[in-house]
Protein backbone atom coordinates (compact mmCIF):
# COMPACT_ATOMS: atom_id res chain seq x y z
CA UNK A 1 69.09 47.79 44.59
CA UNK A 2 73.11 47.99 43.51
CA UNK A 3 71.81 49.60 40.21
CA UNK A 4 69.46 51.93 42.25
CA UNK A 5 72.43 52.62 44.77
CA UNK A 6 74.91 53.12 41.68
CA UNK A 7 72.31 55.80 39.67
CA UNK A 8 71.56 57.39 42.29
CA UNK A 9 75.39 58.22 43.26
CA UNK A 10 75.93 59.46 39.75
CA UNK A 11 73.39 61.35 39.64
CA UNK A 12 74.66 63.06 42.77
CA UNK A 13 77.96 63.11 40.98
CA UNK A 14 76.43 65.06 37.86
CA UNK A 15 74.45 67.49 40.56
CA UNK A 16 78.01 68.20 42.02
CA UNK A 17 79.74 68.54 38.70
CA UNK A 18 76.92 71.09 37.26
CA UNK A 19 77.13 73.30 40.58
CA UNK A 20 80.90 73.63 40.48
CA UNK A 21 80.85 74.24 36.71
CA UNK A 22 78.32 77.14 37.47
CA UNK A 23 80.49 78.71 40.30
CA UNK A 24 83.29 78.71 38.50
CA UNK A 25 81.37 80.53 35.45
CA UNK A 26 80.46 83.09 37.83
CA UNK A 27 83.87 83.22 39.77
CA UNK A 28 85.66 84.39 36.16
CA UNK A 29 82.94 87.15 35.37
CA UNK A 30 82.71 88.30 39.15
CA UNK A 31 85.23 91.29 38.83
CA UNK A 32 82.85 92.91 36.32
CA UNK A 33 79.66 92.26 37.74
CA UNK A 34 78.80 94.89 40.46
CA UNK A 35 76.24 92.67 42.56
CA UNK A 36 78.74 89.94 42.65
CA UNK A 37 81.11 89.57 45.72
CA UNK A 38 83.63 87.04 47.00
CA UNK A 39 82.81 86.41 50.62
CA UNK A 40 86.58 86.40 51.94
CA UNK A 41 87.66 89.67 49.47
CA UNK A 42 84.60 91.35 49.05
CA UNK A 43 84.79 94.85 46.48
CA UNK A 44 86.10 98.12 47.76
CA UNK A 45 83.69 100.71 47.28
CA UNK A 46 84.42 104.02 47.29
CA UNK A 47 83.48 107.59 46.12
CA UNK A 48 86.00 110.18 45.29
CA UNK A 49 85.89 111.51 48.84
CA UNK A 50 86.09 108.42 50.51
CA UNK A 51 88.96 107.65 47.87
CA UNK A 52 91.19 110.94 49.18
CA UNK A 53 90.81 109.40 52.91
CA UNK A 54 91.41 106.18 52.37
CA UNK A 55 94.65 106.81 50.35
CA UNK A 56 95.48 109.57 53.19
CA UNK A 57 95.12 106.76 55.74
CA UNK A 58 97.05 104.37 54.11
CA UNK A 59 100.03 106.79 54.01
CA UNK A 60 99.61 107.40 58.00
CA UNK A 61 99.45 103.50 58.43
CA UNK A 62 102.44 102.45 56.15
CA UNK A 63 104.43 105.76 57.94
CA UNK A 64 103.85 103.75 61.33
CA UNK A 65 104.67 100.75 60.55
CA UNK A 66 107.48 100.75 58.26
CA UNK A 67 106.36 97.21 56.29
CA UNK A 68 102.61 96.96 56.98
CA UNK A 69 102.73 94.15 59.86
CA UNK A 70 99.62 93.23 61.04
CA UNK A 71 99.29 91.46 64.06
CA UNK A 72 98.18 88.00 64.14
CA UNK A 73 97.04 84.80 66.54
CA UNK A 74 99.58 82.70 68.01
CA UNK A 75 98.96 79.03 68.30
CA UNK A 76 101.91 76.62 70.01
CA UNK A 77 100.24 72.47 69.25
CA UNK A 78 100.62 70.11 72.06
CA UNK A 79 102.74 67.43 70.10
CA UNK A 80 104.18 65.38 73.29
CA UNK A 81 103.18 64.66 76.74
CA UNK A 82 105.51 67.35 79.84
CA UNK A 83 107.10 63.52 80.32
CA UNK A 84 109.14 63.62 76.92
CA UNK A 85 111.11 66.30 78.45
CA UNK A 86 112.08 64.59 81.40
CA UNK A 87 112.76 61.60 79.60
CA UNK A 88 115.46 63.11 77.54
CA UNK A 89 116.36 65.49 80.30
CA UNK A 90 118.86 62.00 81.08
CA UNK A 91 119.66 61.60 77.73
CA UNK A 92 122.84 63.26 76.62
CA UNK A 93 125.37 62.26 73.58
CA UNK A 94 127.87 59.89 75.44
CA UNK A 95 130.28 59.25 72.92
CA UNK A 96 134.13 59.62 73.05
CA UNK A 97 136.43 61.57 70.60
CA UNK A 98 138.92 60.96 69.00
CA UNK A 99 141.92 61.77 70.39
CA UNK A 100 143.30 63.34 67.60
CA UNK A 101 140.66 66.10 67.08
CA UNK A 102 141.22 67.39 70.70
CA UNK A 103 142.26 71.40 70.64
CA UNK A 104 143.69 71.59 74.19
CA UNK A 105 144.20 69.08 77.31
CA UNK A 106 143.48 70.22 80.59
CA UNK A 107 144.57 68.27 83.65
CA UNK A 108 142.93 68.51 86.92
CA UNK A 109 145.14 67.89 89.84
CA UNK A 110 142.99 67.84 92.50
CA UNK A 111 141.13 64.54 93.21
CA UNK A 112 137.64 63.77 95.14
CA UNK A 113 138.52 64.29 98.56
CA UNK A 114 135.65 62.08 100.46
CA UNK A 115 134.34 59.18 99.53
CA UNK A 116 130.49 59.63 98.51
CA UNK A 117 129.48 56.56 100.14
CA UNK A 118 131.21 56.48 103.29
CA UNK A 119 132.48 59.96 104.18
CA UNK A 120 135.66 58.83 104.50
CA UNK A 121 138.80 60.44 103.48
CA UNK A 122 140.14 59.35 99.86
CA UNK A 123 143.64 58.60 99.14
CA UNK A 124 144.80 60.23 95.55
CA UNK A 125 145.66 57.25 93.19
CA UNK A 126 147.79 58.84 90.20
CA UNK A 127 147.68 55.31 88.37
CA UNK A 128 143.32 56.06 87.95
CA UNK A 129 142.56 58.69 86.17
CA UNK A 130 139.00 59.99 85.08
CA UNK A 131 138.24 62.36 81.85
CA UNK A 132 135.70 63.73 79.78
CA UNK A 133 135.21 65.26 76.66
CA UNK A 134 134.46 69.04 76.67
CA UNK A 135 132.82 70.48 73.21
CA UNK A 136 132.52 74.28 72.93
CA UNK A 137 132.51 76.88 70.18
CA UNK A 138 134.99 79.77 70.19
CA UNK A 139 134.81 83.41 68.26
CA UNK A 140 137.66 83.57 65.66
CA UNK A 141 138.61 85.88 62.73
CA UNK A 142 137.01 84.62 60.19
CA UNK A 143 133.68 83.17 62.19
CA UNK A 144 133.38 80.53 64.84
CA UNK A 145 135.29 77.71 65.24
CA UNK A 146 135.02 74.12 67.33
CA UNK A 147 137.45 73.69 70.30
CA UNK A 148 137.44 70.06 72.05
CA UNK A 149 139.70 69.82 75.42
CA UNK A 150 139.65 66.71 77.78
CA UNK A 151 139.31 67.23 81.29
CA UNK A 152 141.06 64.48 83.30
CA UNK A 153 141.89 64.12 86.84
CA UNK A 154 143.15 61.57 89.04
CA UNK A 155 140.69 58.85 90.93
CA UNK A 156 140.36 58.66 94.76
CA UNK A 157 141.10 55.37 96.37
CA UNK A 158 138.47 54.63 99.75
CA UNK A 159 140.37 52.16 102.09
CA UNK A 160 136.96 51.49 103.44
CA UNK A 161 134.94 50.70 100.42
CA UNK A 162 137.63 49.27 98.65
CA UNK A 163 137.21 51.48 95.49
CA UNK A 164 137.99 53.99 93.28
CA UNK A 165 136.27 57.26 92.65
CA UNK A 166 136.43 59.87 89.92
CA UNK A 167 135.21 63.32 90.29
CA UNK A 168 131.18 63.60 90.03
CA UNK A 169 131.75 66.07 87.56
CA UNK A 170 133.60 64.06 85.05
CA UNK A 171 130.74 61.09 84.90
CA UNK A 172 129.29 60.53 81.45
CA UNK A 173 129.84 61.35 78.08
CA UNK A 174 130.68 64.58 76.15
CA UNK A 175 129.46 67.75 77.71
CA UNK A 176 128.78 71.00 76.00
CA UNK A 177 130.43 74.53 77.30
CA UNK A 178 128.61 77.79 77.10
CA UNK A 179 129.65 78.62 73.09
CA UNK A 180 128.05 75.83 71.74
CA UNK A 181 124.96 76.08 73.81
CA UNK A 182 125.18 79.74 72.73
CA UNK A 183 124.55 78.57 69.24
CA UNK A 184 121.98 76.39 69.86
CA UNK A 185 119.63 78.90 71.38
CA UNK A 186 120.61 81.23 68.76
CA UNK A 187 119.85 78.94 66.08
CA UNK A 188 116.35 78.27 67.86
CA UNK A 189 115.30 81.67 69.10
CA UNK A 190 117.09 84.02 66.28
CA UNK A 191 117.02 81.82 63.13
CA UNK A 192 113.47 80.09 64.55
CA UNK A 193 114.14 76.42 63.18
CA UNK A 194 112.49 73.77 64.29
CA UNK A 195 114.35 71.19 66.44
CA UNK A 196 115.43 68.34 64.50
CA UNK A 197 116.92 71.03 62.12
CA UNK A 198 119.11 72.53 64.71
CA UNK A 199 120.20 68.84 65.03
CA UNK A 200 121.02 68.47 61.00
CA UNK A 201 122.41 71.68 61.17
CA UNK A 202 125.01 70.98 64.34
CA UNK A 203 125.77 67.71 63.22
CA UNK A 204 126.32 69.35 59.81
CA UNK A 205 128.69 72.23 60.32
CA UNK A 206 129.99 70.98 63.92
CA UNK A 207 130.37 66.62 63.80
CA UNK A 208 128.37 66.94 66.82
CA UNK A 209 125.68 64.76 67.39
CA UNK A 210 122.71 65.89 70.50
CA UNK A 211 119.61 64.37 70.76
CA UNK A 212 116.30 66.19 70.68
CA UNK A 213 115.91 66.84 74.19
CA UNK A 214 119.37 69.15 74.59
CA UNK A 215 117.74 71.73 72.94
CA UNK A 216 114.89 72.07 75.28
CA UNK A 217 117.07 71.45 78.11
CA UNK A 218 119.36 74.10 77.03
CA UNK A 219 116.78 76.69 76.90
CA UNK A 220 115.65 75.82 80.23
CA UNK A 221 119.47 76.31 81.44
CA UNK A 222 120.02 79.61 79.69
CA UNK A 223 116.73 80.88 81.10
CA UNK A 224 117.66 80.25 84.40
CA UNK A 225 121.33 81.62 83.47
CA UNK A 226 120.13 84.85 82.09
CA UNK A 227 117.55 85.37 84.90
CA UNK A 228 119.05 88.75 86.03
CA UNK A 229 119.12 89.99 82.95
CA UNK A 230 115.40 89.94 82.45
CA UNK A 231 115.67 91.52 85.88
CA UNK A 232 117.59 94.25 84.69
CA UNK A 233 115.39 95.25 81.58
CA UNK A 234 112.22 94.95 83.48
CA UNK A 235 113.87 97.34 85.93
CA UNK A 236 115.02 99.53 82.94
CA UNK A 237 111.47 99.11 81.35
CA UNK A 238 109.85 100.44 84.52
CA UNK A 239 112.49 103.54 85.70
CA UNK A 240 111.63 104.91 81.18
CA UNK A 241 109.62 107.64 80.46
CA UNK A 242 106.90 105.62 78.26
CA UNK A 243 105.97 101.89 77.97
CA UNK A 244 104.39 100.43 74.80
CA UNK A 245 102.30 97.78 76.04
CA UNK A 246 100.47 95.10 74.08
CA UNK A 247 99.36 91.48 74.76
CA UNK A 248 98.32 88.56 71.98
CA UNK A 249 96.50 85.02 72.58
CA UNK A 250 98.31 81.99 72.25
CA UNK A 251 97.51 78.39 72.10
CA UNK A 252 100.41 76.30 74.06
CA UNK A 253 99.01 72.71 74.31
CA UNK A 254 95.94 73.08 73.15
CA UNK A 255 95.41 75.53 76.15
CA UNK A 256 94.52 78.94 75.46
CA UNK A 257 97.19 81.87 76.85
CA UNK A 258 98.14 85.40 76.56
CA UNK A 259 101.51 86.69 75.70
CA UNK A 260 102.27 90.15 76.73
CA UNK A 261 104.98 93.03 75.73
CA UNK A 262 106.52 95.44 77.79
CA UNK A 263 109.39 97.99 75.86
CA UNK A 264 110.64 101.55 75.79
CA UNK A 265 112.31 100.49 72.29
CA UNK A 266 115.17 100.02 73.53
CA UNK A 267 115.00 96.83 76.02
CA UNK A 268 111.77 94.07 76.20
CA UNK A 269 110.10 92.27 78.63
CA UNK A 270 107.98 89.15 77.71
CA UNK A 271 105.52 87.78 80.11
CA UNK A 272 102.95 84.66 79.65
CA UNK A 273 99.78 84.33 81.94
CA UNK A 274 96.59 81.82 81.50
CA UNK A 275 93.97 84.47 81.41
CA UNK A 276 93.77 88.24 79.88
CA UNK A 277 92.41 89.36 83.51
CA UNK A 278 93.35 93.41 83.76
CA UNK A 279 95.13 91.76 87.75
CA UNK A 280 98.06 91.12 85.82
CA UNK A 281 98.90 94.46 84.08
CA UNK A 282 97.34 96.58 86.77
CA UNK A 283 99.84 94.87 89.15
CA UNK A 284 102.45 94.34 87.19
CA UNK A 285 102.47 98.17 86.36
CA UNK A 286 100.44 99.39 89.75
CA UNK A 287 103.74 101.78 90.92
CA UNK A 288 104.75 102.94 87.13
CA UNK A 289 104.32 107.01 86.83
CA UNK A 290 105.34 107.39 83.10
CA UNK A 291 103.63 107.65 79.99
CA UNK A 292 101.70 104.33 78.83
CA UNK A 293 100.96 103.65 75.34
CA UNK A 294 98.67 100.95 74.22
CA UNK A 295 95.26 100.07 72.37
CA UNK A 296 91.93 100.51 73.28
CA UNK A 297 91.86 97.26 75.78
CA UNK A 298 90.14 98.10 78.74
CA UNK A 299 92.45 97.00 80.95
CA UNK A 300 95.20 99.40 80.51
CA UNK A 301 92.31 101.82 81.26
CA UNK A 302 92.54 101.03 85.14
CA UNK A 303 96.21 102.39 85.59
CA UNK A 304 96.32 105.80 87.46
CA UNK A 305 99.50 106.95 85.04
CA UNK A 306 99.39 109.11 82.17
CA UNK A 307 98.21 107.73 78.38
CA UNK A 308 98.80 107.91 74.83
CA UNK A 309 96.18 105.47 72.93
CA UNK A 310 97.29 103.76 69.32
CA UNK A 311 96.39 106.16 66.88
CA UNK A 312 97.04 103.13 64.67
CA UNK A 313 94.46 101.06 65.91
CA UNK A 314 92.09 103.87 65.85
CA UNK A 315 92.47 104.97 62.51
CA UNK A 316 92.79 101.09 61.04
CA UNK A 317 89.42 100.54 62.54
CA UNK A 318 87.94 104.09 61.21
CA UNK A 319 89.27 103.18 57.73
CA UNK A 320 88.02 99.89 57.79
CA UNK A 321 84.35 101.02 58.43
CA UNK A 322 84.42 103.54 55.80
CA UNK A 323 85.09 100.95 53.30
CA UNK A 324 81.84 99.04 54.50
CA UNK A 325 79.82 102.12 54.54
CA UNK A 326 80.81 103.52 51.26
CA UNK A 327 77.55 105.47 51.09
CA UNK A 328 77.06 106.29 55.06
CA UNK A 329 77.49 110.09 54.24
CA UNK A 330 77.05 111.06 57.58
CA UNK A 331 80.18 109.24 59.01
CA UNK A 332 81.95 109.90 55.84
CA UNK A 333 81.59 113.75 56.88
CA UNK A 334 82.85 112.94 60.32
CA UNK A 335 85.96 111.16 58.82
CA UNK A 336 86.82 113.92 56.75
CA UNK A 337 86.62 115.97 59.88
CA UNK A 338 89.20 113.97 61.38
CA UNK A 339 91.51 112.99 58.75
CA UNK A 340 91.67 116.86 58.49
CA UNK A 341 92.37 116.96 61.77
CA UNK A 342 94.96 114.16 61.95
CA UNK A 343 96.74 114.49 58.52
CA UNK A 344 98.59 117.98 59.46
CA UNK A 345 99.98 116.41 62.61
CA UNK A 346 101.75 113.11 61.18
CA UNK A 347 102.82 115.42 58.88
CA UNK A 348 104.86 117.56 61.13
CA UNK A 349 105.66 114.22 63.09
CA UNK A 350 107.39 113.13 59.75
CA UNK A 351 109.22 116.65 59.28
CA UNK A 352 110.11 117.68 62.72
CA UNK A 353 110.34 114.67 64.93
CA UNK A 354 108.33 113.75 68.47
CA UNK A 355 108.66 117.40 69.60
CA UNK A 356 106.42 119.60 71.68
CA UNK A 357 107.83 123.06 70.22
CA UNK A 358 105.75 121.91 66.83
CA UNK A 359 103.36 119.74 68.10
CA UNK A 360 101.71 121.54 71.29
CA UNK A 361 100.61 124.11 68.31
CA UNK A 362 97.83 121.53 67.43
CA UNK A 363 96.42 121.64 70.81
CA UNK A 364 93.72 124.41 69.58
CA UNK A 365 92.72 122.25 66.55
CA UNK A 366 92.25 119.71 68.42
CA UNK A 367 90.00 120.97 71.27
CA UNK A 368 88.10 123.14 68.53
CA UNK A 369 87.45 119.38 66.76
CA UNK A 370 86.16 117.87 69.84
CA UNK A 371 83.93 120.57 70.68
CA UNK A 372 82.15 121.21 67.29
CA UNK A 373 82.04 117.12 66.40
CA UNK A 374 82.12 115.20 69.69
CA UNK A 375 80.37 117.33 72.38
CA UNK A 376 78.19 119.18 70.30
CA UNK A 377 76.91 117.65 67.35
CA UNK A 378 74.05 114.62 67.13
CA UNK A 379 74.98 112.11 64.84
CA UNK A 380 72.64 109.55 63.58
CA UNK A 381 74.87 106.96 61.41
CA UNK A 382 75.58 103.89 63.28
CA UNK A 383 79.77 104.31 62.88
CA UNK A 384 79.24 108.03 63.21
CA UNK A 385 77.82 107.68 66.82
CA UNK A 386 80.16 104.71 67.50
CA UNK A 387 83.05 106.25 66.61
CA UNK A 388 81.71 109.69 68.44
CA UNK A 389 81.49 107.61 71.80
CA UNK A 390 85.52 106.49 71.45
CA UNK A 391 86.43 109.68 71.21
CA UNK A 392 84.73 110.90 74.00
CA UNK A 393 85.26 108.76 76.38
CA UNK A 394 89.26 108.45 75.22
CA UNK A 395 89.85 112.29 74.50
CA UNK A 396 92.53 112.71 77.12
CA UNK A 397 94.64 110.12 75.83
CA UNK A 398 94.63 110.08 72.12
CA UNK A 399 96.63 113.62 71.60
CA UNK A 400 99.30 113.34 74.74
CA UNK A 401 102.29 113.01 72.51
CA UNK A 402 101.99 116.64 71.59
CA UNK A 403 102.64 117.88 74.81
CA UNK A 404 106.01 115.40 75.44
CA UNK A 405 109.47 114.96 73.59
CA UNK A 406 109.89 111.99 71.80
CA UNK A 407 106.67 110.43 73.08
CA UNK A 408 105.43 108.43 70.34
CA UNK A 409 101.46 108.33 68.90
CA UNK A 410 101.33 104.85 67.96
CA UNK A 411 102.01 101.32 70.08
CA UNK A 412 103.88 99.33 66.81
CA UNK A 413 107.10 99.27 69.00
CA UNK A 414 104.81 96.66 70.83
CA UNK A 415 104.24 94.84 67.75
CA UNK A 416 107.48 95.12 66.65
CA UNK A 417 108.55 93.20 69.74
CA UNK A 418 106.20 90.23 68.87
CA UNK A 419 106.75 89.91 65.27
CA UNK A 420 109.38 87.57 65.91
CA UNK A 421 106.89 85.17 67.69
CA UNK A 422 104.20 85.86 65.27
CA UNK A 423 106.40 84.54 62.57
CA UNK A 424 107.59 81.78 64.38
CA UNK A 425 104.02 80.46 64.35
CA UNK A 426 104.29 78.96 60.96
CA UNK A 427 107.75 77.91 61.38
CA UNK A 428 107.89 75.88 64.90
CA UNK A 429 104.80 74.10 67.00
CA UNK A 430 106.77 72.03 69.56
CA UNK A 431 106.44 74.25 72.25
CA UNK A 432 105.51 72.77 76.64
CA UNK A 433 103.64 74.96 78.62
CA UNK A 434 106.30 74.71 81.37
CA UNK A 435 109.04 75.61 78.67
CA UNK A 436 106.79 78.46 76.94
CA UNK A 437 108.06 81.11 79.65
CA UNK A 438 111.39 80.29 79.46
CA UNK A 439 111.42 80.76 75.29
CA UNK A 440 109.73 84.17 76.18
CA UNK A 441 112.43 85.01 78.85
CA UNK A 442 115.19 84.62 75.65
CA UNK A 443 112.86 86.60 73.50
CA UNK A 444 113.08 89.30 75.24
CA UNK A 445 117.05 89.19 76.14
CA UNK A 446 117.17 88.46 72.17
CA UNK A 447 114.89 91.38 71.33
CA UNK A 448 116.43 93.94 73.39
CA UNK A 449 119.63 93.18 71.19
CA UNK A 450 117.71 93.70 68.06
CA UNK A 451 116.76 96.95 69.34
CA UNK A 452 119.92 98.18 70.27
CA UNK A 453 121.52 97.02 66.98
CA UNK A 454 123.85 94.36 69.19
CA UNK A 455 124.45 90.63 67.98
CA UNK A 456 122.44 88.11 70.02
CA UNK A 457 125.23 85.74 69.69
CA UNK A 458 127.85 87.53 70.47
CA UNK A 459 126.34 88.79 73.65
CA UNK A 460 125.55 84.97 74.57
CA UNK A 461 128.88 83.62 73.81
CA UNK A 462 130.47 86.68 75.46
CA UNK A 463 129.22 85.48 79.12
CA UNK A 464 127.95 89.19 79.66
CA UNK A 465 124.41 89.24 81.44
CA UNK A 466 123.92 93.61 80.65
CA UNK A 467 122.79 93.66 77.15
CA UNK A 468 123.19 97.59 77.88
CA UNK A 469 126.96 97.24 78.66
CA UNK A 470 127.91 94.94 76.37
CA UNK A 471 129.93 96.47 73.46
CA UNK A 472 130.74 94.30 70.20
């Protein structure tokens, strides 16, 4: 029975050995055979017509997005029980320095004045003093630079209690000021590493030793900190002329989420929720009378204000069917029909700007389009009727930018505002569901300083809270 067991395993083994050797014998020849496809990059077929559209598509597409991002899942692991944080919430460094690397001394004069277990008045005892170690980071000349001060101050002396007591506020070890906390969210929210890293890298270029849970704590702090801030640019997002709106799944401890975006490309607002119910956006935009701009989800739909629907999403998903129906002649002529239609108008987008003295010109061409191949023309093609339908039922929102200044026909602003998450997908996994909203709150302070061209840093360590009037 061994030998039977043992024969009939390598024969198994040979079965195995032949297949693969016969896949990979087709794999090598598959580019020249016609009939032969690879399931996950599967030939592009295309005619000479469908050729000139695709290539005209592909120049709209790159035009928009300036680097051909496409969007992407988001997926944060659970890697640690909510209790982790708590548990190092108590843990900070408590070590002393050395008294030669301090920068300055500063010497509190004023003692505790009651005693915290009696509520009786303290005596000041100059002979009992208290001090801690104060690490922050400073903006020089040529970078950034460590400053170290101790903060002392004398000990209060309870006739009652028969001890001495040191100001609450100097208990413990080394405490970090705002600079050096600056760089730590900086290091985790602009640079995106992971963090132990940030630890390495501190410890590194700083002789400063934290342990893991600082950095989590920190971004909680800073959050809260920067709160009116995010007030400010949602205010700022709501009072603009247009929105860009957009919204993305995410995984945050093995839950599933939704991220959402909020910008008028010049300040963003990041918002989580547990579901992708339209009761969020229709409430959290139910009083906005501007111009929104987002894809086809049907939830935007709801809003009473005006709308401008991707044109990128619509002509991705046009282009992609035409390369599956290479031979669907019917929807191929409706393309054309389109990208005849569309081409002439990026084009004067790309020479003249977002303005309605050359764009409102179109308006003609386009209602001459919709009547002869969306109201009055019977299609028979499967994409040809599909795509028909979209039009239809979205014509009032797809050409709006032509009648506006500087409104723009496509949502990547949106998308532009979550690349930075998207990225950090691959990069970090270590993210709580309670701290998730709190990393999108600095997003979107962080962001906002990417779109206005302002260091992220700088406006941290400067104490400022109005990204708009902060000047480097």
């Amino acid at each position: 029975f061994k030998d039977l067991l043992i024969e009939y395993n390598r024969e198994d083994c040979q079965a195995a050995k032949l297949l693969a050797d016969k896949i990979q014998e087709i794999a090598e020849k598959a580019e020249l055979q016609p009939n032969i496809d690879f399931i996950d990059n599967p030939k592009k077929r295309a005619d000479d017509i469908d050729n000139e559209i695709h290539d005209q598509f592909k120049a709209i597409l790159e035009f928009a997005h300036e680097g051909g991002y496409e969007k992407k899942k988001i997926a944060f692991e659970h890697v640690q029980k909510d209790s982790f944080l708590k548990n190092q919430a108590q843990q900070e460094n408590s070590r002393s320095k050395p008294q030669e690397h301090l920068t300055d001394i500063v010497q509190w004069n004023e003692p505790p004045e009651i005693c915290p277990k009696c509520n009786q008045e303290l005596r000041a005892c100059k002979k009992k003093i208290s001090d801690r170690i104060l690490v922050d980071l400073c903006m020089t000349e040529g970078g950034y630079s460590r400053k170290i001060t101790k903060i002392q101050s004398f000990k209060g002396y309870c006739k009652n209690c028969q001890r001495y007591f040191g100001r609450e506020d100097l208990k413990g070890g080394v405490i970090f000021g705002h600079g050096f906390q600056s760089w730590v969210i900086y290091e985790r929210m602009a640079l995106r590493l992971p963090h132990r890293i940030i630890i390495d890298s501190l410890k590194e270029q700083f002789g400063e030793k934290v342990r893991l849970g600082f950095i989590s704590i920190t971004i909680k702090q800073f959050a809260n900190l920067y709160a009116d801030t995010n007030k400010l640019l949602l205010e700022r997002v709501l009072t603009s002329p247009f929105i860009h709106a957009d919204e993305t799944k995410v995984n945050v401890q093995g839950q599933e989420c939704y991220a959402w975006v909020f910008t008028n490309g010049n300040h963003v607002v990041l918002k989580m929720t547990e579901t992708r119910e339209a009761s969020f956006v229709t409430e959290f935009l139910k009083d906005y009378k501007g111009i929104l701009i987002s894809d086809f989800y049907s939830a935007y739909d709801s809003l009473s204000c005006t709308h401008q629907k991707c044109l990128v999403h619509l002509i991705r998903d046009m282009n992609d069917d035409l390369w599956k129906s290479p031979f669907d002649y019917e929807y191929q002529g409706f393309i054309r029909e389109f990208k005849n239609l569309i081409v002439p108008i990026i084009k004067t987008v790309h020479l003249q700007g977002l303005s309605k003295l050359y764009l409102s010109g179109f308006s003609a061409e386009i209602d001459i389009f919709f009547e002869k191949h969306i109201f009055r023309t019977t299609y028979e093609s499967e994409s040809a009727l599909k795509y028909q339908k979209r039009l239809k039922k979205y014509k009032d929102s797809l050409f709006t930018f032509i009648h506006y200044d500087g409104i723009p026909w496509n949502n990547n602003m949106a998308e532009r505002a979550f690349r930075h998450l998207v990225i950090q997908e691959n990069i970090s996994k270590t993210f709580f569901k309670t701290m998730f909203p709190d990393h999108l709150a600095l997003l979107g302070i962080m962001q906002t300083c990417r779109f206005q061209q302002k260091s992220f840093l700088k406006f941290l360590i400067s104490g400022q809270k109005d990204v708009d009037a902060y000047h480097e």
